[in-house]
C-alpha atoms as a PDB file:
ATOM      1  CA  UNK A   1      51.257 123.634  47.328  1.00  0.00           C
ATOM      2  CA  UNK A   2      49.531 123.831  50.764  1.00  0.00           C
ATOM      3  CA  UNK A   3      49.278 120.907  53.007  1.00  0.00           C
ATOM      4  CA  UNK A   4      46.168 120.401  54.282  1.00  0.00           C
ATOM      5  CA  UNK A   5      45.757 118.139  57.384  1.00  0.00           C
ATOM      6  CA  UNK A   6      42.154 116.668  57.838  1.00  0.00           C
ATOM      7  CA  UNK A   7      40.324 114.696  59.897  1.00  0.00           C
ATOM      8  CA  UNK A   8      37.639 111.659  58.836  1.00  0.00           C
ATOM      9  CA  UNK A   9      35.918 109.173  60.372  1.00  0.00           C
ATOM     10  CA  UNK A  10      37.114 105.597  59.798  1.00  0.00           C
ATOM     11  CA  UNK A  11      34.069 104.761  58.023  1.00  0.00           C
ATOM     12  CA  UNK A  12      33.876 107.899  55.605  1.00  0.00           C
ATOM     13  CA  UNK A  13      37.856 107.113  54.831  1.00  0.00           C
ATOM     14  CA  UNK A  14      36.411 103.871  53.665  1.00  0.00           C
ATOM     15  CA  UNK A  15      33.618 104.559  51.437  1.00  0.00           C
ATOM     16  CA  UNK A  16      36.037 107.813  49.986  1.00  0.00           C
ATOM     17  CA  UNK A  17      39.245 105.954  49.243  1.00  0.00           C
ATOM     18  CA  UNK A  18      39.745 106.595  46.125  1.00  0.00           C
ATOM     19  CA  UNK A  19      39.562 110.460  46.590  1.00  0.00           C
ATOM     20  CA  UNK A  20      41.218 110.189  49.714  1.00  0.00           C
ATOM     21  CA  UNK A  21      44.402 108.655  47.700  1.00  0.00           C
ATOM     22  CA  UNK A  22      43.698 111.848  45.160  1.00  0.00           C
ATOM     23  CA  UNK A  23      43.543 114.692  47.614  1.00  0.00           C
ATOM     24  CA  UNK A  24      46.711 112.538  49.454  1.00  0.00           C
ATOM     25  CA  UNK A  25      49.049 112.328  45.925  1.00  0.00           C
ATOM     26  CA  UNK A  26      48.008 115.079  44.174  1.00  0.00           C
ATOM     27  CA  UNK A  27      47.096 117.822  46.439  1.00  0.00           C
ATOM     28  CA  UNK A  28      48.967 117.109  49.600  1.00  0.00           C
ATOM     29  CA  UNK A  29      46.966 116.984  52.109  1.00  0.00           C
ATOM     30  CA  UNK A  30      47.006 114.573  54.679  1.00  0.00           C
ATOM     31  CA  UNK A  31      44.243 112.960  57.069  1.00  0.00           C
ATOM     32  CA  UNK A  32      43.932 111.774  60.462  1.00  0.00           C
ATOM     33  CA  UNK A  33      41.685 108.735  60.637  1.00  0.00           C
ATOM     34  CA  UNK A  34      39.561 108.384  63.169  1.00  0.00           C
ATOM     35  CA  UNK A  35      36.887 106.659  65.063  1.00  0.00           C
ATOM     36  CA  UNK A  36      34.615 107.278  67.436  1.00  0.00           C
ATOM     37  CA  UNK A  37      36.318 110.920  67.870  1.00  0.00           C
ATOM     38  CA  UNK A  38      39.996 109.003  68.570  1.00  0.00           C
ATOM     39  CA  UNK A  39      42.700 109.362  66.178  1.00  0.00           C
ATOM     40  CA  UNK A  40      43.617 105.614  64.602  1.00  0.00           C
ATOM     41  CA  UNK A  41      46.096 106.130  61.852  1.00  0.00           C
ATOM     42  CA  UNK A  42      47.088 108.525  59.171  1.00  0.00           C
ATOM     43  CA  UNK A  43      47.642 108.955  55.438  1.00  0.00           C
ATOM     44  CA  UNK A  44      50.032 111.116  54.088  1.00  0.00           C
ATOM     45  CA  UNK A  45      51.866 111.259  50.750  1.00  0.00           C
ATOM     46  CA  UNK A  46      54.815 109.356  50.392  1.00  0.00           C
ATOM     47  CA  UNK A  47      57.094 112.549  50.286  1.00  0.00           C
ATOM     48  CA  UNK A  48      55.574 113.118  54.058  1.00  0.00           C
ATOM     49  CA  UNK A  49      56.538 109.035  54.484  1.00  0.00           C
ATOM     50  CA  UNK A  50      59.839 109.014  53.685  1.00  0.00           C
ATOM     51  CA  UNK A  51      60.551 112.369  55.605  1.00  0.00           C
ATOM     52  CA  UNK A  52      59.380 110.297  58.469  1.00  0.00           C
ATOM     53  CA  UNK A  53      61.695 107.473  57.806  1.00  0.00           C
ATOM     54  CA  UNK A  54      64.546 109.464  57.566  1.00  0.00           C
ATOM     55  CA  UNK A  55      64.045 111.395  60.476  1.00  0.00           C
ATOM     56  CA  UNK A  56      63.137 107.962  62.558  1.00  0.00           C
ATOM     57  CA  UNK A  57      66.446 106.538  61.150  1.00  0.00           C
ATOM     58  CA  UNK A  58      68.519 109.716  62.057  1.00  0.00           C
ATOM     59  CA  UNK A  59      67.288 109.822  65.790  1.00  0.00           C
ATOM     60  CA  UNK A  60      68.055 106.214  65.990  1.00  0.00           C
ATOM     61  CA  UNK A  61      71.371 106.610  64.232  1.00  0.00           C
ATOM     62  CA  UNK A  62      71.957 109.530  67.058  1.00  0.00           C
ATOM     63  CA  UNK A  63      70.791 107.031  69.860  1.00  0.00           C
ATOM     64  CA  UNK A  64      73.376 104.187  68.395  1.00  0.00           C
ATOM     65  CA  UNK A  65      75.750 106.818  68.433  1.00  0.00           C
ATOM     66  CA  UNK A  66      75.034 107.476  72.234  1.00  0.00           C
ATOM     67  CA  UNK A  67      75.903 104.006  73.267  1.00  0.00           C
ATOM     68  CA  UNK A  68      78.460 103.403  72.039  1.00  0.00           C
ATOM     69  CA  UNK A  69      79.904 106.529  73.270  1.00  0.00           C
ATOM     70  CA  UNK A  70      78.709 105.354  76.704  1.00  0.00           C
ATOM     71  CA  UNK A  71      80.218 102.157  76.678  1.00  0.00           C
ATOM     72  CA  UNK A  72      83.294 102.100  79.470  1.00  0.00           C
ATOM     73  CA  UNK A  73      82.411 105.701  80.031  1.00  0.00           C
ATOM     74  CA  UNK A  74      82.632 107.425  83.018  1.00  0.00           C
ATOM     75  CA  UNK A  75      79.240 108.960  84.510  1.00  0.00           C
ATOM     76  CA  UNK A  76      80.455 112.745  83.990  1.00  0.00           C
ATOM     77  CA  UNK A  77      80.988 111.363  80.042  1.00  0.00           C
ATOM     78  CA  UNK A  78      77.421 109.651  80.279  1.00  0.00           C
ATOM     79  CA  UNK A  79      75.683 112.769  80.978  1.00  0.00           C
ATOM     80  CA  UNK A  80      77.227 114.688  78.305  1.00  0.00           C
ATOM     81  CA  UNK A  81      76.690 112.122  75.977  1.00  0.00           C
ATOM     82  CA  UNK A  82      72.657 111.791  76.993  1.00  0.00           C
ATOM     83  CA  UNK A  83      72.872 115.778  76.998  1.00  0.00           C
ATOM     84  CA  UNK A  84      73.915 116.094  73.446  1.00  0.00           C
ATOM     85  CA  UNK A  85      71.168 113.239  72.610  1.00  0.00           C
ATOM     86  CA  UNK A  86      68.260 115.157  74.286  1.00  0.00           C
ATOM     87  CA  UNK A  87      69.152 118.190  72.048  1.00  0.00           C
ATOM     88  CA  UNK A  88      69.446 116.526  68.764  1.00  0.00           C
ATOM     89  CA  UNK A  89      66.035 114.972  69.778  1.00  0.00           C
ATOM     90  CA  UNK A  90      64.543 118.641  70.688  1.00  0.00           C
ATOM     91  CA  UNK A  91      66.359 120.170  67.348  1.00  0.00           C
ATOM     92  CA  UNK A  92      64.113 117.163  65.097  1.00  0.00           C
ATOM     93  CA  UNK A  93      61.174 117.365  66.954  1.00  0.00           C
ATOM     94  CA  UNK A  94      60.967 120.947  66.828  1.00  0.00           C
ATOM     95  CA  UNK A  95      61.198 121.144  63.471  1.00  0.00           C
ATOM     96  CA  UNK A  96      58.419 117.965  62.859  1.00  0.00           C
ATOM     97  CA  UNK A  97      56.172 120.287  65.672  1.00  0.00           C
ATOM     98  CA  UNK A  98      56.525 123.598  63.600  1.00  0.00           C
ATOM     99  CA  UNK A  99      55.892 121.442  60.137  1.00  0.00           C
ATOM    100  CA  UNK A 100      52.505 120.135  62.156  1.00  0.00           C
ATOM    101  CA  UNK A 101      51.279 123.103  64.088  1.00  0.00           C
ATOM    102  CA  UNK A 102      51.407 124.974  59.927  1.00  0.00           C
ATOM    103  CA  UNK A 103      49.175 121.948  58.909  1.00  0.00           C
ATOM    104  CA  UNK A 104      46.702 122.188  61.753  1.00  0.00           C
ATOM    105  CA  UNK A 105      46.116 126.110  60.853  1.00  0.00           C
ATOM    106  CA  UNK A 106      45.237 124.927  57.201  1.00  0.00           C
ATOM    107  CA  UNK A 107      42.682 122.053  58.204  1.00  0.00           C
ATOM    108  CA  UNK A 108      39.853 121.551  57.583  1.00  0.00           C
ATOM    109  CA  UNK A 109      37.535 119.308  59.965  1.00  0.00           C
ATOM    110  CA  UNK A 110      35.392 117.046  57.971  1.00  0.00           C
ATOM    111  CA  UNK A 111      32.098 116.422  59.650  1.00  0.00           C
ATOM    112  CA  UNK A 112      31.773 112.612  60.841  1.00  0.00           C
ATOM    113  CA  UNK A 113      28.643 111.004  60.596  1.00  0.00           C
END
């Protein structure tokens, strides 16, 4: 199945809903909504969702995990510990950028009106 990220105006996501929620669940696409040209929110399947979640609950897991490693440390200790932070947070977001930057070769730009 190929993802399809899309863009629609705020007003054409309303009066489209229903096939919106189709192309969403079934297909897999997702959509940016926008208006006036700025993005607003998106809708993605709930696969795409929970991915999110997880990934939001991992970095903050790794951030929890970063203070309390820094608590009573010394600053040479700090700076490994904010080190090994920054790369976990470069190793997800990679991996969220490369997921994205497929999408945006697959989408399709739906004319606003």
């Amino acid at each position: 199945m190929i993802n399809m990220l899309k863009k629609i105006s705020a007003m054409k996501a309303r009066q489209n809903l229903g096939q919106l929620l189709n192309e969403v669940s079934i297909r897999g696409d997702s959509y940016v909504i926008e208006r006036a040209g700025k993005p607003l929110a998106a809708l993605v399947d709930m696969e795409r969702f929970q991915q999110l979640q997880e990934d939001q609950n991992a970095a903050l897991q790794s951030l929890k995990g970063i203070w309390d490693k820094m608590q009573g440390a010394d600053s040479r200790e700090a700076q490994q510990a904010i080190e090994e932070a920054v790369l976990a947070t470069r190793k997800t977001k990679a991996s969220t950028q490369t997921h994205l930057r497929q999408q945006e070769k697959n989408s399709i730009k739906i004319t606003t009106s």
